[in-house]
Protein backbone atom coordinates (compact mmCIF):
# COMPACT_ATOMS: atom_id res chain seq x y z
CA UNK A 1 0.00 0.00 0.00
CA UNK A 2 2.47 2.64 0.94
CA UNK A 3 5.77 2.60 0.99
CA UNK A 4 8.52 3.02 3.64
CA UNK A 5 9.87 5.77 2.01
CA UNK A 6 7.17 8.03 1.41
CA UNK A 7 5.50 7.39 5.26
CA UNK A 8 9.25 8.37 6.47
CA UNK A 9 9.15 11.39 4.76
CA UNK A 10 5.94 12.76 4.74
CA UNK A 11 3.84 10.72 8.08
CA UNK A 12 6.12 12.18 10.55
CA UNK A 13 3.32 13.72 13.13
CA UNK A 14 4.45 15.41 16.09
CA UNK A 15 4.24 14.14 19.42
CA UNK A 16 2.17 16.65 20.61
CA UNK A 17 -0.14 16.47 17.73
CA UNK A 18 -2.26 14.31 20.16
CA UNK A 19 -2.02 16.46 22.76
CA UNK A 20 -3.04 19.66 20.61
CA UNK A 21 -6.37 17.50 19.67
CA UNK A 22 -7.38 16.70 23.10
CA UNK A 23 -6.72 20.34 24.19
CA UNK A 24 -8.77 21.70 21.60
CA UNK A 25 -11.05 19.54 22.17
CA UNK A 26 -11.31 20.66 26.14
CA UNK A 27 -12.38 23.66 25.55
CA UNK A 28 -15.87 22.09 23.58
CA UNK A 29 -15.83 19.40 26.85
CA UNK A 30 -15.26 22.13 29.28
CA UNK A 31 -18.44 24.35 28.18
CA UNK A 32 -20.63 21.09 27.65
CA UNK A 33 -19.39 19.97 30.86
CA UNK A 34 -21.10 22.94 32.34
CA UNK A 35 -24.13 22.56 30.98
CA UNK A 36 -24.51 18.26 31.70
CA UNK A 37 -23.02 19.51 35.70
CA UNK A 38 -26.13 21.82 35.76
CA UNK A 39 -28.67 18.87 34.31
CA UNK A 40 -27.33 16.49 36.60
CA UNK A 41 -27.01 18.43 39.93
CA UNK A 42 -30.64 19.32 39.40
CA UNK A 43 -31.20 15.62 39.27
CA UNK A 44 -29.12 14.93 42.43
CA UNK A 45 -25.88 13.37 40.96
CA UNK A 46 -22.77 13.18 43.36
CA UNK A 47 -20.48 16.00 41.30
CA UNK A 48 -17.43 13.57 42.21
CA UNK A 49 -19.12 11.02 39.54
CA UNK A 50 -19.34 14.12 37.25
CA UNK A 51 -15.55 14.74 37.51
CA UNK A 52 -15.15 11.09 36.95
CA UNK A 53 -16.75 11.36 33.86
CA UNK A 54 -15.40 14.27 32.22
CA UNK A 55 -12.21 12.60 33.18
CA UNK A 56 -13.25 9.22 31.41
CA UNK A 57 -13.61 11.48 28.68
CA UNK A 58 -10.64 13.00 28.18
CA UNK A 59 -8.66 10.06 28.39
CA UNK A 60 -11.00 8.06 25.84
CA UNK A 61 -10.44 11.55 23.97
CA UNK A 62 -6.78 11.28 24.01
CA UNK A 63 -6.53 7.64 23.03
CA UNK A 64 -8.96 8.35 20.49
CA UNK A 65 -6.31 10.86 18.92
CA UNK A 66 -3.24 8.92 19.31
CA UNK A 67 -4.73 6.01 17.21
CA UNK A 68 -5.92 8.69 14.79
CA UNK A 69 -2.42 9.75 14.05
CA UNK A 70 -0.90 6.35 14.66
CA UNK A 71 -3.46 5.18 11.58
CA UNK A 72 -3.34 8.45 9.24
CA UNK A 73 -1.09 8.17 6.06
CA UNK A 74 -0.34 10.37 3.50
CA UNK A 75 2.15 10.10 0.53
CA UNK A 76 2.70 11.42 -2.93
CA UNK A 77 2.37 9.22 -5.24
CA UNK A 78 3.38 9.03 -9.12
CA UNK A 79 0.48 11.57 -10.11
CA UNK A 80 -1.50 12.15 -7.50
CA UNK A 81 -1.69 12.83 -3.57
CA UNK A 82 -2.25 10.05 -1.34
CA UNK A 83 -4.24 10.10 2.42
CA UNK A 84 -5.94 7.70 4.59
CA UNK A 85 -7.42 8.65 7.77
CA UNK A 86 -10.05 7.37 10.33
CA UNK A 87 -10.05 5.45 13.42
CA UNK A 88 -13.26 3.41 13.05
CA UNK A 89 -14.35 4.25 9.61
CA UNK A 90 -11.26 4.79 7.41
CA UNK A 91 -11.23 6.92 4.12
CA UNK A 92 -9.28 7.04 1.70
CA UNK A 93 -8.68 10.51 -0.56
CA UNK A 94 -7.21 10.43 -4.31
CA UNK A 95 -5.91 13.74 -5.53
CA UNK A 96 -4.41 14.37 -9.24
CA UNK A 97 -1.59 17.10 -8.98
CA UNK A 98 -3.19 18.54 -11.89
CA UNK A 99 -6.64 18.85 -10.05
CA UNK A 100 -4.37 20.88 -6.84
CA UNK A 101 -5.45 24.49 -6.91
CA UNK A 102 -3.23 25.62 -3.86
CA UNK A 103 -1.60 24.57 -0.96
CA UNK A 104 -1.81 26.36 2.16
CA UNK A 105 0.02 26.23 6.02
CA UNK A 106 -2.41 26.85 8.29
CA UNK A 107 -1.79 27.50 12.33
CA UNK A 108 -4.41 28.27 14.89
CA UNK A 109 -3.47 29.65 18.33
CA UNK A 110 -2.83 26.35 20.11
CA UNK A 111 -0.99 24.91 17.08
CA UNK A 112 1.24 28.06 17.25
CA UNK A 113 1.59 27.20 20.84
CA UNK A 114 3.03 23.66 20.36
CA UNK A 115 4.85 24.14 17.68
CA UNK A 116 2.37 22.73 14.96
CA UNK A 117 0.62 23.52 11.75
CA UNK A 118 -1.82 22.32 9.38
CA UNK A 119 -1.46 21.83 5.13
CA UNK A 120 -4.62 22.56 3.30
CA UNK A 121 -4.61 20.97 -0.16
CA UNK A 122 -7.08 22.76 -2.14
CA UNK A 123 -9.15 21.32 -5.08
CA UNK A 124 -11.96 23.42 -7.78
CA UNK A 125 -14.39 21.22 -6.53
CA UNK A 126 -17.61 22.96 -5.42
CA UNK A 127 -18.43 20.85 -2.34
CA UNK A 128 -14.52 20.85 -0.83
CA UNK A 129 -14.74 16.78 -0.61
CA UNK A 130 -11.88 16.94 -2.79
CA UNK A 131 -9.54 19.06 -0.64
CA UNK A 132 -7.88 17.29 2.14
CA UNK A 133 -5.60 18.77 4.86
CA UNK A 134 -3.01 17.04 7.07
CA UNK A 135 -2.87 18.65 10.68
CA UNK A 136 -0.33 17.70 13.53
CA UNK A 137 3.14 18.82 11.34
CA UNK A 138 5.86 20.59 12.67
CA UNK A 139 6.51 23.92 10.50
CA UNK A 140 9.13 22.24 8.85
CA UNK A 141 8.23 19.18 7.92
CA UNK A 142 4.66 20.95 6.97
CA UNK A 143 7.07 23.57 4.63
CA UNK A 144 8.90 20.34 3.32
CA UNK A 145 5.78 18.43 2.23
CA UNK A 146 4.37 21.65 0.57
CA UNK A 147 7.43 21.91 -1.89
CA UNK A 148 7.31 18.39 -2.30
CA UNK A 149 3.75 18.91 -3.72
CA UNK A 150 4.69 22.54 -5.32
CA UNK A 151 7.19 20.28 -7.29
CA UNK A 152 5.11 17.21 -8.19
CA UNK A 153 2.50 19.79 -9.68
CA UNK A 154 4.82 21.46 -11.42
CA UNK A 155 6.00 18.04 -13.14
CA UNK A 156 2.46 16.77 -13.64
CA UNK A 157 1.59 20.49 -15.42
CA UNK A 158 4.44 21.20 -16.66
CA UNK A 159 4.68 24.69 -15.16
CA UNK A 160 7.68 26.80 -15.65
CA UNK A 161 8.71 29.22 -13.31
């Protein structure tokens, strides 16, 4: 399916890549928190069995995102772009360097934080299911991939600088 090479280069996530999910994902937990802790102390439940749960949560949360970067691939491939992602229900995206509009770097607060970014590979496709994007990168490797794909459009359309 893929090979060594290209998961070496390209697959490299960053450690904290898991921890970046899980912390954006506390803020969402903390605010719905709030609202379940009012439900259920108006229905009499112990708040230490709340905590409890909103911890079960988080670490089910954080599992959840180390086996979704354990199990997401990506590669470039001999004319198109390559990715495979899901935990439970994996799919599978197929993107011809010639259909590649742009490629951006994205980095939201906490990504900027840890040290991560996210590449956004854009398609003309109306409803975006043809654009993909590849979060948990350090800058680097996240600059490296993009002229990777920069170069393997430029082969594919024969683009000249």
């Amino acid at each position: 399916m893929l090979n060594e090479e290209g998961v070496r280069n390209y697959a490299s996530f960053e450690n904290t890549a898991s921890v970046a999910f899980v912390l954006s994902w506390i803020f969402i937990l903390f605010f719905l928190s709030l609202v379940i802790s009012l439900i259920l102390l108006a229905l009499g439940v112990n708040p230490v069995i709340m905590i409890l749960l909103f911890l079960l949560l988080l670490i089910i949360l954080y599992l959840y995102a180390r086996e979704f970067f354990k199990t997401f691939l990506f590669e470039l491939r001999g004319d198109y772009f390559f990715s495979k992602k899901g935990v439970i229900t994996p799919s599978y995206t197929i993107i011809p360097y010639e259909n590649i509009q742009d490629v951006h770097i994205n980095q939201g607060i906490l990504e900027k934080m840890l040290g991560l970014s996210t590449v956004r590979v854009y398609t003309a496709t109306f409803s975006g299911r043809g654009s993909d994007m590849i979060p948990g990168l350090s800058w680097k490797n996240a600059e490296a991939f993009k002229d990777s794909l920069f170069k393997k459009m430029k082969e594919v359309k024969q683009v000249v600088d």
